[in-house]
C-alpha atoms as a PDB file:
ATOM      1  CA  UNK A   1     158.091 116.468  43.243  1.00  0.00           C
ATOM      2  CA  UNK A   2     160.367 119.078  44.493  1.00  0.00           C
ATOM      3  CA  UNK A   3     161.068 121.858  41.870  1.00  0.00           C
ATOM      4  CA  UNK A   4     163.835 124.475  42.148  1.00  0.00           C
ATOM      5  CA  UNK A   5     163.445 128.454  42.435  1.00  0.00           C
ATOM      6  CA  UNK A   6     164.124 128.704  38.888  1.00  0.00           C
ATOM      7  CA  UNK A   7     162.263 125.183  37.531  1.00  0.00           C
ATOM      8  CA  UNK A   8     159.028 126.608  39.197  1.00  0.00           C
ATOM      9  CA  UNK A   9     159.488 130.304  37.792  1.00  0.00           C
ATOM     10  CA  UNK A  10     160.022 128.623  34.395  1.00  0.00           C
ATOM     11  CA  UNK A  11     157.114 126.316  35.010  1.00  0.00           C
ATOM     12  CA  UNK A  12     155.143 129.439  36.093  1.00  0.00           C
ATOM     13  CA  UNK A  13     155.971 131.659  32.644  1.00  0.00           C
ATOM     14  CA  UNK A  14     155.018 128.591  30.419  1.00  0.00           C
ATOM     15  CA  UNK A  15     151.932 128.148  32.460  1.00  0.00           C
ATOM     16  CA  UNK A  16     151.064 132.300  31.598  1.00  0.00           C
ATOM     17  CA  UNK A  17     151.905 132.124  28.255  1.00  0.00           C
ATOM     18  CA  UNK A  18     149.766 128.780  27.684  1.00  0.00           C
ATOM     19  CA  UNK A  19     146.978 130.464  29.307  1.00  0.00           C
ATOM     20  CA  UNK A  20     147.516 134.143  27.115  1.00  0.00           C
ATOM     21  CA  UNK A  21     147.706 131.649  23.803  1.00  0.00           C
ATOM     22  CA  UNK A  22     144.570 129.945  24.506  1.00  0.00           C
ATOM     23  CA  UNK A  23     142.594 133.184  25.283  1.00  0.00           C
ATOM     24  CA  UNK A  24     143.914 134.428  22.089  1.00  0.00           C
ATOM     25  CA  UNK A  25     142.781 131.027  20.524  1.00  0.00           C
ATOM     26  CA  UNK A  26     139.023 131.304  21.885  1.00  0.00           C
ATOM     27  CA  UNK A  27     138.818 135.082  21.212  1.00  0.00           C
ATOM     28  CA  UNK A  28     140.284 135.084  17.744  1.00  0.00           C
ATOM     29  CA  UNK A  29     138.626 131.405  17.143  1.00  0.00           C
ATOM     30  CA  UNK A  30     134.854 132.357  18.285  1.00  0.00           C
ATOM     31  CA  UNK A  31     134.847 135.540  16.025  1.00  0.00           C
ATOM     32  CA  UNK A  32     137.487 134.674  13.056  1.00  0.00           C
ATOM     33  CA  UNK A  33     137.050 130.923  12.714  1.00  0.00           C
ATOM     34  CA  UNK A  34     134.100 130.133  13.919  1.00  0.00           C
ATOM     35  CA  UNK A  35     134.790 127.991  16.590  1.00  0.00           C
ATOM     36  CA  UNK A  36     131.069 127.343  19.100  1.00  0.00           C
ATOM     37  CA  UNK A  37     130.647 129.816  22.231  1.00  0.00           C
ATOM     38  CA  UNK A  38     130.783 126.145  24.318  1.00  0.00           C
ATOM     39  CA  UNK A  39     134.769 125.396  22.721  1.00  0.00           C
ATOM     40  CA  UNK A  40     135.421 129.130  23.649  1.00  0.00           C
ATOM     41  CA  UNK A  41     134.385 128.966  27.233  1.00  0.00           C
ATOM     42  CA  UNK A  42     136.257 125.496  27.652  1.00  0.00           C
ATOM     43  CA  UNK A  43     139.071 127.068  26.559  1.00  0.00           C
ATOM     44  CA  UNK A  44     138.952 130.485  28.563  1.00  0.00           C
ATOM     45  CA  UNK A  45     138.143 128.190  31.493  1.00  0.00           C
ATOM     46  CA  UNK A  46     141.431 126.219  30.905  1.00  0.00           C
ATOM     47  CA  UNK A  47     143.246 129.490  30.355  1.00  0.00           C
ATOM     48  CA  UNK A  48     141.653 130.818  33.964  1.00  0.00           C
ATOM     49  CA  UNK A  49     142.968 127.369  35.246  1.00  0.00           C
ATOM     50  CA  UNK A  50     146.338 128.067  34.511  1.00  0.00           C
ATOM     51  CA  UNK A  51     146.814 131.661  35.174  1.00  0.00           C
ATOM     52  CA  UNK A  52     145.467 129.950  38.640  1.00  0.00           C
ATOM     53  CA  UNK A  53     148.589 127.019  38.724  1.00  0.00           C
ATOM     54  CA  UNK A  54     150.876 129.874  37.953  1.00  0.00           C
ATOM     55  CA  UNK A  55     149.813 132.220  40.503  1.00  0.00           C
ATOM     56  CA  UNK A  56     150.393 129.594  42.931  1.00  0.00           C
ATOM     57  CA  UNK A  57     153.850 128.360  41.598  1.00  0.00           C
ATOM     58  CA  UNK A  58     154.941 132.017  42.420  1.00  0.00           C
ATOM     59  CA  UNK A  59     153.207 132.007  45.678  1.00  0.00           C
ATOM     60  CA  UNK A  60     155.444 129.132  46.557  1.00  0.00           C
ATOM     61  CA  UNK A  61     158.134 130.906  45.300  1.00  0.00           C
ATOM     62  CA  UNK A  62     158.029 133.755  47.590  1.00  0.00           C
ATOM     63  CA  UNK A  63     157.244 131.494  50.186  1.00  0.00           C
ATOM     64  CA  UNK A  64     160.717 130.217  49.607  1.00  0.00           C
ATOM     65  CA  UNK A  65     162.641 133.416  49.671  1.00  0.00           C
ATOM     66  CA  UNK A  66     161.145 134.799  53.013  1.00  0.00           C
END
């Protein structure tokens, strides 16, 4: 699938701002609500895995505009 300049840096800010909610989720969730330490590392993990996808969206990005 071939994604546009501006589809992948939209792509890439929804994938950051996914990942910053669900940190917030685990952090708030393990201390406020409760949530186990095991759902809080799944969900930082998932976080780390798109801060990951959305680093390399805007890799591909620059790789365009060189």
């Amino acid at each position: 699938m071939q994604l546009n300049k501006s589809q992948r840096g939209g792509l890439a800010r929804v994938c950051s701002n996914l990942a910053v909610g669900l940190a917030a989720i685990s952090i708030i969730g393990s201390f406020v609500f409760g949530i186990s330490i095991v759902a809080a590392a799944v969900l930082l993990t998932l976080s780390t895995l798109l801060v990951v996808v959305a680093l390399v969206i805007q890799g591909q990005k620059a790789s365009d505009e060189d």
